[in-house]
Structures are given as C-alpha cells and as structure tokens.
N, C-alpha and C. Protein backbone atom coordinates (compact mmCIF):
# COMPACT_ATOMS: atom_id res chain seq x y z
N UNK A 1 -14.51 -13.59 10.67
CA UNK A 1 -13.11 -13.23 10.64
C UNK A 1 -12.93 -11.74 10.88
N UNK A 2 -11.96 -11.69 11.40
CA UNK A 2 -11.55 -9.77 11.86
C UNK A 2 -10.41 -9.33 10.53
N UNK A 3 -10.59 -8.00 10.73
CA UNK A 3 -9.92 -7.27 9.91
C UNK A 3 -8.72 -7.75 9.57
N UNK A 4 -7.92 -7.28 8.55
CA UNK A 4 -7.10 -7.93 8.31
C UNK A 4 -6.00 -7.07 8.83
N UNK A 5 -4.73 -7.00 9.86
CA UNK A 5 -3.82 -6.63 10.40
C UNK A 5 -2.77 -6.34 9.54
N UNK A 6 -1.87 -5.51 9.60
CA UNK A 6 -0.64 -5.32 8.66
C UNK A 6 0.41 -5.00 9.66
N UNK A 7 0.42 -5.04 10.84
CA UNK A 7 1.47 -5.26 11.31
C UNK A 7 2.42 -6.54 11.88
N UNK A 8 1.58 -7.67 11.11
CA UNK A 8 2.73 -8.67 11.08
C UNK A 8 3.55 -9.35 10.26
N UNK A 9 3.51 -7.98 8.79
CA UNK A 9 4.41 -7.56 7.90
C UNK A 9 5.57 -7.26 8.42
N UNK A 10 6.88 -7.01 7.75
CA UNK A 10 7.74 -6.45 8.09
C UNK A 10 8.02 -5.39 7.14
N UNK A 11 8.34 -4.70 8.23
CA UNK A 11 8.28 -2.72 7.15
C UNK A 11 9.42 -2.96 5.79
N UNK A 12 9.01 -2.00 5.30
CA UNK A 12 9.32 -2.10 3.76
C UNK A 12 9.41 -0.49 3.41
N UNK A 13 10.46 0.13 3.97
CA UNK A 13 10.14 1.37 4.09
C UNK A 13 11.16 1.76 3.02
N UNK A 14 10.62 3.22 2.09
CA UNK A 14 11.08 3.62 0.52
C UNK A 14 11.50 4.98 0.79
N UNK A 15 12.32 5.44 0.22
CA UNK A 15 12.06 6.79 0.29
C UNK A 15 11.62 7.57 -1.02
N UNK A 16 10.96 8.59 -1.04
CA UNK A 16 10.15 9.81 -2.22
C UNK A 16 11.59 9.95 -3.41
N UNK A 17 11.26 9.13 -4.37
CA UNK A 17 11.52 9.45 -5.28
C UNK A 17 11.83 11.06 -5.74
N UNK A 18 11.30 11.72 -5.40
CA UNK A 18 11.20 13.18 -5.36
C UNK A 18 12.23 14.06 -3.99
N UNK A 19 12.77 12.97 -3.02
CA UNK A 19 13.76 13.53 -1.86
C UNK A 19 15.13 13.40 -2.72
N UNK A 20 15.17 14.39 -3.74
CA UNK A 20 16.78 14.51 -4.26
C UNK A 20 17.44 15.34 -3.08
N UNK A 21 18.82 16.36 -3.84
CA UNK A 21 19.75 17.23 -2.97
C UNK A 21 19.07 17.90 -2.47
N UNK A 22 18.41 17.42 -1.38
CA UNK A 22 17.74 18.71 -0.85
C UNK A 22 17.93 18.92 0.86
N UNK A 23 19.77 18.46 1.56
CA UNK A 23 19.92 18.33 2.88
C UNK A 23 19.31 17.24 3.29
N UNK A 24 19.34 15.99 2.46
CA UNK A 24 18.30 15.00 3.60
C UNK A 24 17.28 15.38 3.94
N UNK A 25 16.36 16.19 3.41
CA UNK A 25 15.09 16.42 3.96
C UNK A 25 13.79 15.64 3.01
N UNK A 26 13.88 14.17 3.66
CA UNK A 26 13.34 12.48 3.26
C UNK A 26 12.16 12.37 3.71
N UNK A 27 11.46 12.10 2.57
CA UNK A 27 10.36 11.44 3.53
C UNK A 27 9.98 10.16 3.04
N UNK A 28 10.06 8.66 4.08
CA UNK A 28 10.18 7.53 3.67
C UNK A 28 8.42 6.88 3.74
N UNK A 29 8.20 6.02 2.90
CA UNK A 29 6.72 5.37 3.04
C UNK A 29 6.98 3.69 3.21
N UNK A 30 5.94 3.74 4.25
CA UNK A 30 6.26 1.96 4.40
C UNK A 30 4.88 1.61 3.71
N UNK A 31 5.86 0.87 2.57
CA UNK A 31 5.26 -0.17 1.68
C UNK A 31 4.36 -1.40 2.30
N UNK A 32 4.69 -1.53 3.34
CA UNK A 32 3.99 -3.09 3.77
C UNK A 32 2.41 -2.27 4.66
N UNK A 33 2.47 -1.74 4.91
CA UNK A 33 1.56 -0.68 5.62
C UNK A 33 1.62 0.90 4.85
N UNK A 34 0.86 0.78 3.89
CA UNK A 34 0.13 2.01 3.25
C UNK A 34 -0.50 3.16 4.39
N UNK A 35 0.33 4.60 3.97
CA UNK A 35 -0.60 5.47 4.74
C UNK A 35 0.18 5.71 5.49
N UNK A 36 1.88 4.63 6.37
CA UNK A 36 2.41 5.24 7.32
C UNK A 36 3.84 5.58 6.74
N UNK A 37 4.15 6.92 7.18
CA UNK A 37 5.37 7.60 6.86
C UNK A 37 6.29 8.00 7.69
N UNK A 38 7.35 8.32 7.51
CA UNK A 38 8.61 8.90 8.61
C UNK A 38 9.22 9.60 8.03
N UNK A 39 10.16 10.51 8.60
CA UNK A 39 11.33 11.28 8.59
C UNK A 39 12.60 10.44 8.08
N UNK A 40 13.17 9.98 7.03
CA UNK A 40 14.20 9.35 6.84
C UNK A 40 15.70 9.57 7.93
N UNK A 41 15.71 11.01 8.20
CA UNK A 41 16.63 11.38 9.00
C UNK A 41 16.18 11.08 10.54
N UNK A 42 15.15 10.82 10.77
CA UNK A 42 15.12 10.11 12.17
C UNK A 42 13.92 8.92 11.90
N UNK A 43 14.76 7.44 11.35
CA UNK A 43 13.99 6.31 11.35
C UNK A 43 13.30 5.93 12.57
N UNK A 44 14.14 6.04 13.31
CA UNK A 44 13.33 5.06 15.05
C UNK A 44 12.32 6.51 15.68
N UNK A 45 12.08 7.55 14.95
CA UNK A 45 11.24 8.77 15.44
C UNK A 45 9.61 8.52 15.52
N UNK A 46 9.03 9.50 15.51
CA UNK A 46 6.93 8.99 15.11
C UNK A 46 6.48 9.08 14.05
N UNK A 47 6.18 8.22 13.71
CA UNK A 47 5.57 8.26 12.67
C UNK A 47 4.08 8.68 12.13
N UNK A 48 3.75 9.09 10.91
CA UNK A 48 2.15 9.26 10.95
C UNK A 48 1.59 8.34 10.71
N UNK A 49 0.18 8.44 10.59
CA UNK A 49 -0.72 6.92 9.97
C UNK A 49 -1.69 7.46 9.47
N UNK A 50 -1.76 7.25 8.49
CA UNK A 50 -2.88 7.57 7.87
C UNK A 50 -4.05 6.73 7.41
N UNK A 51 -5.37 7.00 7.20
CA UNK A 51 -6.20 5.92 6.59
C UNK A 51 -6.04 5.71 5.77
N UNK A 52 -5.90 4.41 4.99
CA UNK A 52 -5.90 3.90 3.44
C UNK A 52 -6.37 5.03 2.56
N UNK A 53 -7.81 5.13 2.65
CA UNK A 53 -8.92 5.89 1.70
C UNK A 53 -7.78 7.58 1.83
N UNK A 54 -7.84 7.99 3.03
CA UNK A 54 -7.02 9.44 3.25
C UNK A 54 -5.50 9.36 2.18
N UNK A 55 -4.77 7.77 2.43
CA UNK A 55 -3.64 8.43 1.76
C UNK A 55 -4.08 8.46 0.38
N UNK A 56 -4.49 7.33 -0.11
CA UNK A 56 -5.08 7.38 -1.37
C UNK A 56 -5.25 8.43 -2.27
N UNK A 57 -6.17 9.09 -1.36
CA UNK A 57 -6.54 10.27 -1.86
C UNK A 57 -6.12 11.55 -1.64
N UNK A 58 -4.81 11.73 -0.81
CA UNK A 58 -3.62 12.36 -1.18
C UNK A 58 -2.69 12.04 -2.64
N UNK A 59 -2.20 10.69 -2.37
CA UNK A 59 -1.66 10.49 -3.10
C UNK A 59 -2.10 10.66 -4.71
N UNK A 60 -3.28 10.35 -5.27
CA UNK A 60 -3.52 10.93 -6.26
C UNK A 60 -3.87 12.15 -6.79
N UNK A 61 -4.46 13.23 -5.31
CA UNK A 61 -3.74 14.57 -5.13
C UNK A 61 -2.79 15.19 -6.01
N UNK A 62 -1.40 14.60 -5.14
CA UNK A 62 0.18 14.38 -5.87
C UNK A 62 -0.10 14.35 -7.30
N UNK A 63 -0.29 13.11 -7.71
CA UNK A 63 -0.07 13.02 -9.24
C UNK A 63 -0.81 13.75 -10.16
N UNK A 64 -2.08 14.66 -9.90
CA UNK A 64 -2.72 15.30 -10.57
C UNK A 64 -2.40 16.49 -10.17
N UNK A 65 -1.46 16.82 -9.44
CA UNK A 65 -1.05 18.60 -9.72
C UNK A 65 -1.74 19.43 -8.09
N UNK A 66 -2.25 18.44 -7.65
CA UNK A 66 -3.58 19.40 -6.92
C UNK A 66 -2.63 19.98 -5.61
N UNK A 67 -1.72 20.52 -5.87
CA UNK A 67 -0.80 20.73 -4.28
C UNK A 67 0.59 21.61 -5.06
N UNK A 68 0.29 21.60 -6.14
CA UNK A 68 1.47 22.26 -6.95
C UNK A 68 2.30 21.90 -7.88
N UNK A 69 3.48 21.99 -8.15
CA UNK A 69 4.38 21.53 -8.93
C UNK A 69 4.97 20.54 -8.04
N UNK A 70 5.79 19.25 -8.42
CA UNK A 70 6.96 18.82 -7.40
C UNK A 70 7.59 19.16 -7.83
C-alpha cells in the first residue's frame, strides 16, 4: 500500500487563535492537512507546506516560548 494522501480531504482551514485586532493580519491552518498554511486575507493565494515532523516541531516551538512571547 502507498502513502497515505490527504488531499482527498476537504480543507478545514482555522484561523490563529492569536490573529486578534491586528488589521487582518491572519494566518489560517488547514486542519485536514497539517503543516499547510495561508494568508487569511488572500484565501485562493500560495500557500506553504510544510513537513509533518517540521510543523510539529515548530509548533511546539510556539508553546514552549522558544520564538518569544505571543
């Protein structure tokens, strides 16, 4: 069997809890596909992709301080 695909999910895209008053400046995460993000203010724009393991390990980055205050 081959890898397992996630693009025949349908996006599930969130935005950062942390994008308060700040001009719309959003950044949204699609839930159904971990790792890829957008610009809330331009949905149909490029998006990034990241590797699982890479966001991961951003993301707990984030929660342990390692990038600053939010």
């Amino acid at each position: 069997m081959g890898k397992s695909d996630h693009h025949d999910r349908p996006e599930q895209w969130r935005k950062s809890s942390y994008s308060g008053g700040n001009n719309g400046n959003c950044v949204e995460v699609d839930d159904a596909r971990p790792g890829t993000v957008r610009d809330s203010k331009d949905p149909d724009g490029p998006r990034l992709c990241f590797a699982p393991q890479a966001w991961s390990a951003f993301v707990a980055g984030v929660k342990r301080g390692a990038f600053g205050e939010v």
